[in-house]
C-alpha atoms as a PDB file:
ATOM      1  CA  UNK A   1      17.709 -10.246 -83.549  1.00  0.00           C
ATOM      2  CA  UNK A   2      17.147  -8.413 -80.423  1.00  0.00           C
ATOM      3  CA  UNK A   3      19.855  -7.248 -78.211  1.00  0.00           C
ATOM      4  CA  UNK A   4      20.012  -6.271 -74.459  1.00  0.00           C
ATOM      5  CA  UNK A   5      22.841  -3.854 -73.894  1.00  0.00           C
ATOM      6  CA  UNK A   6      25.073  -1.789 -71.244  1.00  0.00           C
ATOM      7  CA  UNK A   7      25.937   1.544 -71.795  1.00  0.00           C
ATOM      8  CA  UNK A   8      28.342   3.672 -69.863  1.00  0.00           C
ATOM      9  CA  UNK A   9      28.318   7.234 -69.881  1.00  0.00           C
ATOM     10  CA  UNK A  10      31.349   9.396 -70.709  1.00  0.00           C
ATOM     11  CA  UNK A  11      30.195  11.895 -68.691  1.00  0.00           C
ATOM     12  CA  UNK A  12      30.092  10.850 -65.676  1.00  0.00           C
ATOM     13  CA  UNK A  13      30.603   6.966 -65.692  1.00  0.00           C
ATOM     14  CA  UNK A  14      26.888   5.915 -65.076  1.00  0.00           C
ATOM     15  CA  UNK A  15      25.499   2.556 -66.400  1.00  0.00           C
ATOM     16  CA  UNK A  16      22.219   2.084 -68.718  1.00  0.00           C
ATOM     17  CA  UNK A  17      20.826  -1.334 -69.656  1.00  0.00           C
ATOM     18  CA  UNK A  18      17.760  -1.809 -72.579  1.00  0.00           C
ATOM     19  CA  UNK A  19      16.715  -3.742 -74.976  1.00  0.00           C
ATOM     20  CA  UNK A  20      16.315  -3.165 -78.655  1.00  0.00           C
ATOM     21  CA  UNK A  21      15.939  -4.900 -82.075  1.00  0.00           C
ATOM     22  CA  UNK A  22      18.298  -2.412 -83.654  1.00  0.00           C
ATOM     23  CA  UNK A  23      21.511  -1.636 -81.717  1.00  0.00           C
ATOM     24  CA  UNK A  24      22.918   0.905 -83.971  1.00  0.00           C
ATOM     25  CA  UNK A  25      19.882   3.211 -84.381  1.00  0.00           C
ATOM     26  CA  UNK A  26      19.072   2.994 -80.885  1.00  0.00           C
ATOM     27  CA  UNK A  27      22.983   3.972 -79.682  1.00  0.00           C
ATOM     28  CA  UNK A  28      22.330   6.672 -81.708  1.00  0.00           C
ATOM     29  CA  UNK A  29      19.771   8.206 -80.082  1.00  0.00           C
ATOM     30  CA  UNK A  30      21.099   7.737 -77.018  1.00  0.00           C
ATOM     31  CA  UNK A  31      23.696   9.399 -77.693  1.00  0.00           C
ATOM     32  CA  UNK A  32      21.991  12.153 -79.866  1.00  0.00           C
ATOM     33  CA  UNK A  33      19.399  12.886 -76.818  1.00  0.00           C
ATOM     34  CA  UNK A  34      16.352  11.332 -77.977  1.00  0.00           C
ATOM     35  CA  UNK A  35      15.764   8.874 -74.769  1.00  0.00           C
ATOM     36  CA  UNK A  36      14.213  10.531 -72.078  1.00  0.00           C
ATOM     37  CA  UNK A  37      15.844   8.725 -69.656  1.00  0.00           C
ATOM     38  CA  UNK A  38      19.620   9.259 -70.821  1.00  0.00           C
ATOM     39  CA  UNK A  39      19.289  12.732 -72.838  1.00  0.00           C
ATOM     40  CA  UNK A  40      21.137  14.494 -70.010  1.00  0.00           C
ATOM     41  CA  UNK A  41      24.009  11.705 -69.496  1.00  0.00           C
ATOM     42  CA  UNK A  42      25.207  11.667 -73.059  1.00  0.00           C
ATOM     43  CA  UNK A  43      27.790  10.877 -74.610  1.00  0.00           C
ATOM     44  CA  UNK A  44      27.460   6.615 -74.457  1.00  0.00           C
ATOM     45  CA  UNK A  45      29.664   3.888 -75.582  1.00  0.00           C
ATOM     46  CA  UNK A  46      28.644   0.577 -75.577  1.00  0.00           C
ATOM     47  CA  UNK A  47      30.267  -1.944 -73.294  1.00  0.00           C
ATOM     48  CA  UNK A  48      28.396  -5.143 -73.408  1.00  0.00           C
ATOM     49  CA  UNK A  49      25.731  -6.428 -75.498  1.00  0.00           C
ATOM     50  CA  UNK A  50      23.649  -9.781 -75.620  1.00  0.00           C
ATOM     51  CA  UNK A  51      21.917 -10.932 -79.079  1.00  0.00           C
ATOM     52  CA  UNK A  52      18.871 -13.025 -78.773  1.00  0.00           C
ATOM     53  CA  UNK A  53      16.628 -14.476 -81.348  1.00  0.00           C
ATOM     54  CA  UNK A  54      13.385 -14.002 -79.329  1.00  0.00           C
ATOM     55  CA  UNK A  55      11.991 -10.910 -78.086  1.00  0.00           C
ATOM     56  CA  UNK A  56      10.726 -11.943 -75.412  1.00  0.00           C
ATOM     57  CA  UNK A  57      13.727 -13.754 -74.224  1.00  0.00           C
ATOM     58  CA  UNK A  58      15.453 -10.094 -74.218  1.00  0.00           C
ATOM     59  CA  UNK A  59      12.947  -8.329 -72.568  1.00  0.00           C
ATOM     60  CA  UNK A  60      12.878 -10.694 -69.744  1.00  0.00           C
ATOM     61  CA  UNK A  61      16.918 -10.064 -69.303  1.00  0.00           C
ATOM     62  CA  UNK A  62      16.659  -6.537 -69.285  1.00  0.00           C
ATOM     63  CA  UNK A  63      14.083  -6.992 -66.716  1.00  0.00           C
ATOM     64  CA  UNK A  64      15.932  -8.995 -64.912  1.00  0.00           C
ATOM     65  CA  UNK A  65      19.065  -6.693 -64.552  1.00  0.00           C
ATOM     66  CA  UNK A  66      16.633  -3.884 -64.030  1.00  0.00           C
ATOM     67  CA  UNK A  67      14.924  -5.700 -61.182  1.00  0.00           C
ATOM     68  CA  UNK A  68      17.272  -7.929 -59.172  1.00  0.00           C
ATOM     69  CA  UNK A  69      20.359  -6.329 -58.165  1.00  0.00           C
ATOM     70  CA  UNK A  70      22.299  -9.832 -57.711  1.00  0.00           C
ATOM     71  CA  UNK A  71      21.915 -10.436 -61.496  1.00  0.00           C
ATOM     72  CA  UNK A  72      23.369  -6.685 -62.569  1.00  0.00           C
ATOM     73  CA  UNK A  73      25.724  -7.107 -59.627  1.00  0.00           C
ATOM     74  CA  UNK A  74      26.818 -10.312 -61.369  1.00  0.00           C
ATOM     75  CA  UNK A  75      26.913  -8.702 -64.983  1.00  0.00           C
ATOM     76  CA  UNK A  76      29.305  -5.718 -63.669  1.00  0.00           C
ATOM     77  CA  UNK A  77      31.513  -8.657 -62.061  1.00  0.00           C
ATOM     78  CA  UNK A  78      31.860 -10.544 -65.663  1.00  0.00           C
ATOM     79  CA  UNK A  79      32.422  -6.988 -67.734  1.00  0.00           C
ATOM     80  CA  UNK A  80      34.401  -5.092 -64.372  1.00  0.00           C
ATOM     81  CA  UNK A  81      37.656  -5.008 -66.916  1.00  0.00           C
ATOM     82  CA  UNK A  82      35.485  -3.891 -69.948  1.00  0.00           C
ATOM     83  CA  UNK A  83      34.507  -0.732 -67.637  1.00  0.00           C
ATOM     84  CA  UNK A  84      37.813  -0.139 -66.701  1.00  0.00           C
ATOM     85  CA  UNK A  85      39.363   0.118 -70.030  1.00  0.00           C
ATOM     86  CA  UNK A  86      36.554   1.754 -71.184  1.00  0.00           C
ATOM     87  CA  UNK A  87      37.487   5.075 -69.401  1.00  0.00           C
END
């Protein structure tokens, strides 16, 4: 499986999207500083994931919320409760 996933940080409420094929190693090195681009925003919890069975598939989606604002626009819309409570 590969999964495309939101992250929010606790520090100061910023968003993160990738893609992995392991979810659990790769929150943990988020949150244990070992991504370049999130080392200084840790601590993460997850609030959204998607599980797909192609890679390819996954990488496009993450490309797309990277890339088109409308689509990660649309994405906060559906989860906008799941960042609240997260807090």
């Amino acid at each position: 499986m590969f999964y495309v996933y939101v992250l929010k940080s606790r520090k100061d409420a910023s968003l993160y999207v990738g893609y992995t094929n392991d979810l659990k190693r790769r929150f943990e090195e988020h949150n244990n500083g070992k991504s370049f681009a999130t080392k200084n925003k840790a601590p993460f919890e997850i609030v959204y994931y998607e599980a797909y069975q192609s890679k390819s598939d996954a990488k496009y989606r993450e490309t797309n919320l990277k890339r088109h604002s409308g689509a990660y626009t649309h994405l906060k819309k559906r989860i906008q409760n799941s960042l609240i409570e997260s807090m």
